[in-house]
Protein backbone atom coordinates (compact mmCIF):
# COMPACT_ATOMS: atom_id res chain seq x y z
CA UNK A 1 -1.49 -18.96 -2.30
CA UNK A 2 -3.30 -17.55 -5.64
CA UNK A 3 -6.62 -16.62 -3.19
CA UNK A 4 -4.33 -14.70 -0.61
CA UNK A 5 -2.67 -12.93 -3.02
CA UNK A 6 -6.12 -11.96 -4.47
CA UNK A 7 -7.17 -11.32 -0.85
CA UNK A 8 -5.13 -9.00 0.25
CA UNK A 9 -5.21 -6.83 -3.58
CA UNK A 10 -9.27 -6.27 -2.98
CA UNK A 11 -8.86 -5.91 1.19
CA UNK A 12 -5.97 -3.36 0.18
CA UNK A 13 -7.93 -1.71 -2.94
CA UNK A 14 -10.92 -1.34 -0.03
CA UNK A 15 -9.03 0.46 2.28
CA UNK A 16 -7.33 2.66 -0.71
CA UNK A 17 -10.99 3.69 -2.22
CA UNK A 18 -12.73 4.12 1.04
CA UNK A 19 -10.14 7.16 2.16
CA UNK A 20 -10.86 8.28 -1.14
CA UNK A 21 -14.56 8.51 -0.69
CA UNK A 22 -14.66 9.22 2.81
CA UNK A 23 -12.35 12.22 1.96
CA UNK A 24 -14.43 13.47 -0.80
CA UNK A 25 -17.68 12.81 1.91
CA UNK A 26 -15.98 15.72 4.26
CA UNK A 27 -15.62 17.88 1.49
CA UNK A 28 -19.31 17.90 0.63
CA UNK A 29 -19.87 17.63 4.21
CA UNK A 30 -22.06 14.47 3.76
CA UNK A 31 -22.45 11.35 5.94
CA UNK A 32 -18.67 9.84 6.62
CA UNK A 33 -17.72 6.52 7.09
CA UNK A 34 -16.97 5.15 10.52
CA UNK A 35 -13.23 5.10 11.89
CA UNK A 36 -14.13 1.99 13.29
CA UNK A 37 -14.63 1.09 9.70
CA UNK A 38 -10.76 1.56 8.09
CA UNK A 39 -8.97 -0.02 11.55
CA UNK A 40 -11.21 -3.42 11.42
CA UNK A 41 -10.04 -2.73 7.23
CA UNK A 42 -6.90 -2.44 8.67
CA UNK A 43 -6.77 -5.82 11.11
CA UNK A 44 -8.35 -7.71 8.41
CA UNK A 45 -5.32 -6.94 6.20
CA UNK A 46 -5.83 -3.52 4.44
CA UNK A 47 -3.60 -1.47 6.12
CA UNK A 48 -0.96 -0.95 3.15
CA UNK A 49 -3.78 0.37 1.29
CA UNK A 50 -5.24 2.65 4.30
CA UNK A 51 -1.86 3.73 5.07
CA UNK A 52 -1.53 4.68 1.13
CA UNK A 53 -5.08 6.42 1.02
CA UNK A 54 -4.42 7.93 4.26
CA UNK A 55 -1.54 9.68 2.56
CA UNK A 56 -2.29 9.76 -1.00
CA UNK A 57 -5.69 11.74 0.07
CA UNK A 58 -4.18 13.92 2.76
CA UNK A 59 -7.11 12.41 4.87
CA UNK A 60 -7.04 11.43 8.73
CA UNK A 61 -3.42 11.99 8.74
CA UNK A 62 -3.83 14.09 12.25
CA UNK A 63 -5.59 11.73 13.99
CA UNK A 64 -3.01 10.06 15.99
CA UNK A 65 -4.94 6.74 15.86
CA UNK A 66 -4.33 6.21 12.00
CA UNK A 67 -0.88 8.05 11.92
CA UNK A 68 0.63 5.70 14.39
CA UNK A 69 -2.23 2.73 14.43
CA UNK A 70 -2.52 1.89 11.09
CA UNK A 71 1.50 1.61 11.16
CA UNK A 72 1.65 -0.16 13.79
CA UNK A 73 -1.09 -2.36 12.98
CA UNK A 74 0.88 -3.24 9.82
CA UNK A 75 4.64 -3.29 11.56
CA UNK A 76 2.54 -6.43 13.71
CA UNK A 77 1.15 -7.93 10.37
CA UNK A 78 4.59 -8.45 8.81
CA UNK A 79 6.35 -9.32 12.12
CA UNK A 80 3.40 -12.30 12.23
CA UNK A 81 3.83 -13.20 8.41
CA UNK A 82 7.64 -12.98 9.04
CA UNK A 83 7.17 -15.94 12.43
CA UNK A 84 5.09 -17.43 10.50
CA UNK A 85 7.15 -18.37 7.07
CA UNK A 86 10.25 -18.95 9.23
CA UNK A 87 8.05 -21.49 11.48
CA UNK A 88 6.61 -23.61 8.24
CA UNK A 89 10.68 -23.58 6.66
């Protein structure tokens, strides 16, 4: 349980820091990071922390594929964790 916990703090702190850099990339109008990049983030459980970065950094936030994806792509997380506990109890 430890090593999930731990998983999901770095996948989330991922997501977080690369809005962050990605944002300050568009500023200095430098190479960006792939939006490809934050939804597999996303799937592979960093979508709290995009969703947070997303916001935090006023970054991406028109794009309707991260203003109703990453949601969504979290709503599905927590409705699979939720099946999931009740199926083991």
């Amino acid at each position: 349980m430890n090593h999930l916990l731990i998983y999901l703090l770095v996948i989330n702190a991922t997501g977080f820091l690369l809005m962050r850099s990605d944002k300050k990339r568009a500023i200095n109008n430098r190479w960006r990071i792939r939006e490809s990049i934050f939804i597999l983030i996303s799937i592979l459980g960093g979508s709290l922390g995009t969703i947070f970065g997303m916001h935090i950094f006023r970054h991406k936030t028109r794009k309707i594929k991260f203003y109703i994806g990453l949601p969504l792509i979290f709503s599905v997380q927590v409705i699979g964790c939720v099946i999931f506990i009740s199926y083991i109890i």
